[in-house]
N, C-alpha and C. Protein backbone atom coordinates (compact mmCIF):
# COMPACT_ATOMS: atom_id res chain seq x y z
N UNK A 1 29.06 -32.76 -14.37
CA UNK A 1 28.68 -31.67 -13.47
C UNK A 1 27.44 -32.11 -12.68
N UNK A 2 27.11 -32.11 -11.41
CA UNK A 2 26.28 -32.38 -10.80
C UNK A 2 25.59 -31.46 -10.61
N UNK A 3 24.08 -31.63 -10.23
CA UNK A 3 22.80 -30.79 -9.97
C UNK A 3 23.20 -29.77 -9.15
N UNK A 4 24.21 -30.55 -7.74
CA UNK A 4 24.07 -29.51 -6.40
C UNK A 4 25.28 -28.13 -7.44
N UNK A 5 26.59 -28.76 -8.16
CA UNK A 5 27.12 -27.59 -8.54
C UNK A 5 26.60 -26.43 -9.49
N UNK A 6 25.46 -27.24 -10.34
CA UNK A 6 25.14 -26.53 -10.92
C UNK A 6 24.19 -25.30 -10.24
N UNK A 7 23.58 -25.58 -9.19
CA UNK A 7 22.40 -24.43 -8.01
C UNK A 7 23.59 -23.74 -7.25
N UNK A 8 24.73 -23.93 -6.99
CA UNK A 8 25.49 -22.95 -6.66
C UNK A 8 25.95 -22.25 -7.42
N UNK A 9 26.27 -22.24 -8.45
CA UNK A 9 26.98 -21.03 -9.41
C UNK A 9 25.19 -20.50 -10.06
N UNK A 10 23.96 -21.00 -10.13
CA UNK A 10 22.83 -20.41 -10.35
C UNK A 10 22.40 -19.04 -9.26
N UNK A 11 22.98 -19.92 -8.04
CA UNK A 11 22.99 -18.54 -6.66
C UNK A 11 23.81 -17.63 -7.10
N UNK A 12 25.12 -18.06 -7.55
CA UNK A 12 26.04 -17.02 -7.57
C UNK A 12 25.68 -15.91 -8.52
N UNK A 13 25.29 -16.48 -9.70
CA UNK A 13 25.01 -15.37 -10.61
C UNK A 13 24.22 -14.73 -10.05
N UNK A 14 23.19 -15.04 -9.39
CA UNK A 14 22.04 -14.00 -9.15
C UNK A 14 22.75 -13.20 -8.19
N UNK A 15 23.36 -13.64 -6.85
CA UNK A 15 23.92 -12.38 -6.37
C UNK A 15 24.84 -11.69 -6.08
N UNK A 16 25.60 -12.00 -7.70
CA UNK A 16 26.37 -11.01 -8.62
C UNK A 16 25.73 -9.96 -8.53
N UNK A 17 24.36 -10.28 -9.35
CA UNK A 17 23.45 -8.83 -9.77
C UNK A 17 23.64 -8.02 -8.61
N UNK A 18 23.17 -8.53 -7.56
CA UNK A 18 22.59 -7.49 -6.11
C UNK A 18 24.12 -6.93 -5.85
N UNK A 19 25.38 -6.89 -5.92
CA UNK A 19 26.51 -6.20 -5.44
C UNK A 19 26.20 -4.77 -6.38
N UNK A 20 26.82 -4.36 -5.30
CA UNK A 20 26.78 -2.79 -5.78
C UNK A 20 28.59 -2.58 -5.79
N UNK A 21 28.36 -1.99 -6.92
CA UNK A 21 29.79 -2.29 -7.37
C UNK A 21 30.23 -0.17 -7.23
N UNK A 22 29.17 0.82 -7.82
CA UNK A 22 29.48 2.28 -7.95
C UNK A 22 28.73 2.75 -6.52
N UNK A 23 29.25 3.27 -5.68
CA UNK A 23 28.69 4.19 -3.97
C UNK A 23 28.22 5.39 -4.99
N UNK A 24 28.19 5.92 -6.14
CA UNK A 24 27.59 7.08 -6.52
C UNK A 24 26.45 7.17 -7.49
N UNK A 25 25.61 5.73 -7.29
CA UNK A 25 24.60 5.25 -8.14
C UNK A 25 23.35 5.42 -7.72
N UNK A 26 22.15 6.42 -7.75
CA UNK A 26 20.99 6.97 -6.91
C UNK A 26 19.97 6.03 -6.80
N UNK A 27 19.31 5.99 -6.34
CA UNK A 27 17.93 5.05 -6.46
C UNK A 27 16.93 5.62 -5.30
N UNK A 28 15.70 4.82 -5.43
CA UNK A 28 14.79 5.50 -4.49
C UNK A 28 14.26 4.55 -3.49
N UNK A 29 14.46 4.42 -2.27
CA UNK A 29 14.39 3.73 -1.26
C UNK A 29 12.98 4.18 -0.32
N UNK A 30 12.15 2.78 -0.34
CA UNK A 30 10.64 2.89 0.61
C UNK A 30 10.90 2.40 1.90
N UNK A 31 10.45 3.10 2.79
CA UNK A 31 10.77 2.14 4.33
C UNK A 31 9.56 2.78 4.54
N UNK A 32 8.83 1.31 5.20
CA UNK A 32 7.87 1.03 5.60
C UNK A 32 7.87 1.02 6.76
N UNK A 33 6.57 0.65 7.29
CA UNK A 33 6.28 0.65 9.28
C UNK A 33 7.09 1.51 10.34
N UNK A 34 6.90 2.22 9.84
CA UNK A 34 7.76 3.75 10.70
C UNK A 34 7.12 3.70 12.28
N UNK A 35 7.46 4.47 13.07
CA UNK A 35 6.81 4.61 14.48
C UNK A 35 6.28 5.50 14.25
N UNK A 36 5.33 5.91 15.05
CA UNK A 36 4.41 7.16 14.88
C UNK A 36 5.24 8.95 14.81
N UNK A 37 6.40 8.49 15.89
CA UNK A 37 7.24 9.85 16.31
C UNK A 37 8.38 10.14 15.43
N UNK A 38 8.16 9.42 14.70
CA UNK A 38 9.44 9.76 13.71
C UNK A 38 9.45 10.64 12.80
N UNK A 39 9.73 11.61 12.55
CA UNK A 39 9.53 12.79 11.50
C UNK A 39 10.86 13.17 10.66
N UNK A 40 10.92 13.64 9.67
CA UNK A 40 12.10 13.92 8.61
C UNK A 40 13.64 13.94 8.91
N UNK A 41 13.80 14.58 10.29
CA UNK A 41 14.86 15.32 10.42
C UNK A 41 15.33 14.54 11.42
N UNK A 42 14.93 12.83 11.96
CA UNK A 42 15.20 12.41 12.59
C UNK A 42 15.83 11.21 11.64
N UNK A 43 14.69 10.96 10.80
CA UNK A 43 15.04 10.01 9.61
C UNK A 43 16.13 10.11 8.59
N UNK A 44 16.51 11.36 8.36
CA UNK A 44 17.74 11.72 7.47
C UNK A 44 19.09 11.90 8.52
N UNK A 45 18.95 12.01 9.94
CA UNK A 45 20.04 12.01 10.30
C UNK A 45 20.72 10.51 10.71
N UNK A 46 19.56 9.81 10.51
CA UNK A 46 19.76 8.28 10.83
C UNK A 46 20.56 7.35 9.41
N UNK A 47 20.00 7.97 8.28
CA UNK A 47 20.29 7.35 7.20
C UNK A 47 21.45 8.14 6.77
N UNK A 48 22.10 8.95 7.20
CA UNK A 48 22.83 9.71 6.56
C UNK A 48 24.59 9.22 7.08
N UNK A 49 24.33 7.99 8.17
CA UNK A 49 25.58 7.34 8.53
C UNK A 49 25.56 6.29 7.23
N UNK A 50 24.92 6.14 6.18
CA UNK A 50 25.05 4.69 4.93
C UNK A 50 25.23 5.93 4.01
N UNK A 51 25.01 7.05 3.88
CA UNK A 51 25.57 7.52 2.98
C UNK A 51 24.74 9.17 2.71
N UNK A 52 24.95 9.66 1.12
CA UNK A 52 24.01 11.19 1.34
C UNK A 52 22.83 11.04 0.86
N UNK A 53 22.19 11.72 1.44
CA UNK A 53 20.34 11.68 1.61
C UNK A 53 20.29 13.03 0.64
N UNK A 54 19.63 12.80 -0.55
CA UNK A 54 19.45 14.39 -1.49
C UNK A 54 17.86 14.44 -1.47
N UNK A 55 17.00 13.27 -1.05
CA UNK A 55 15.90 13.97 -1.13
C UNK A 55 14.73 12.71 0.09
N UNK A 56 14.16 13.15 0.84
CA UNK A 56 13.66 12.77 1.48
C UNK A 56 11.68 12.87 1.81
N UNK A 57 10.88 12.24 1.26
CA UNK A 57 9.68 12.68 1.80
C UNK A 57 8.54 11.22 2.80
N UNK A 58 8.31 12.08 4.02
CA UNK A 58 7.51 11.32 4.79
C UNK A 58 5.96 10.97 4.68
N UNK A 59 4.94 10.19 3.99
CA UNK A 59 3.65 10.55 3.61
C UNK A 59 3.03 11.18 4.79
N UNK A 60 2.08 11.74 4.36
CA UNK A 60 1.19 12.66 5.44
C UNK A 60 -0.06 12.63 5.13
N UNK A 61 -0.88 12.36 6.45
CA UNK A 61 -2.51 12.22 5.84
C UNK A 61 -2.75 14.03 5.66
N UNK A 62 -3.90 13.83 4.72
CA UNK A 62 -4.43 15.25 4.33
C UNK A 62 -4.87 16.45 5.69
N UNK A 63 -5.87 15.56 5.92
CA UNK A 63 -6.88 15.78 7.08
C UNK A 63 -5.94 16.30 8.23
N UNK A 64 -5.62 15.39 8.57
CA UNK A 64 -4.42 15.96 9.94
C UNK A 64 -3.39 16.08 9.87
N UNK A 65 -2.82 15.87 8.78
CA UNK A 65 -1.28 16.31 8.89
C UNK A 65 0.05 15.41 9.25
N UNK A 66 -0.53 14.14 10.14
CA UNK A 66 0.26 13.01 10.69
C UNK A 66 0.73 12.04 9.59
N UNK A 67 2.11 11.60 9.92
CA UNK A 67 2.61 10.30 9.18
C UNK A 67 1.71 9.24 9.11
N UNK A 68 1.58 8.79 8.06
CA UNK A 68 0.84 7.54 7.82
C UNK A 68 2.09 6.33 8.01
N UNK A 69 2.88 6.58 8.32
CA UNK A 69 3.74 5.24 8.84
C UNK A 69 4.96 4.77 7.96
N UNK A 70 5.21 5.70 6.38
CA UNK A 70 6.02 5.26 5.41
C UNK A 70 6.65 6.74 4.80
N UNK A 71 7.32 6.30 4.17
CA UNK A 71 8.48 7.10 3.70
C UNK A 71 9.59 7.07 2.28
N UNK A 72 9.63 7.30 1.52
CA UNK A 72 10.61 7.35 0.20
C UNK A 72 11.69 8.32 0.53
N UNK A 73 13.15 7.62 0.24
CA UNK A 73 14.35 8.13 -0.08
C UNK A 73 15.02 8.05 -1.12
C-alpha cells in the first residue's frame, strides 16, 4: 500500500464524518460579518430556502439597540 493511497482513504474517512446523512437533525448555526441593514426577518427569509428556521437571534448592542454584525441559528 503506498503513502499517497493511504492519505486518500485518511481524507475519505474524515469527510464521511461531515455528510449529513438525517435533513431532521438541529444544530445551532453562527454567521458572522453581517451588513449593517440586515435585521431578522430578512435573515430568516433568506435561510429558510436550505431549510426550517425554529429559532433565530440577531446580537444587539445594549446602548443603542443596533446589530453588532452576528447572529445564531
Amino acid at each position: 500500500e503506498t503513502a499517497s493511497h493511504r492519505k486518500s482513504r485518511q481524507l475519505a474517512r474524515r469527510f464521511n464524518k461531515l455528510k449529513v446523512t438525517d435533513g431532521k437533525k438541529k444544530g445551532v448555526l453562527y454567521i458572522g460579518h453581517l451588513p449593517k441593514g440586515f435585521n431578522e426577518t430578512e435573515l430568516k427569509s433568506f435561510f429558510t430556502q436550505f431549510g426550517a428556521v425554529s429559532k433565530l437571534r440577531v446580537a444587539r448592542s445594549q446602548k443603542t439597540a443596533r446589530p453588532k454584525g452576528y447572529a445564531f441559528m
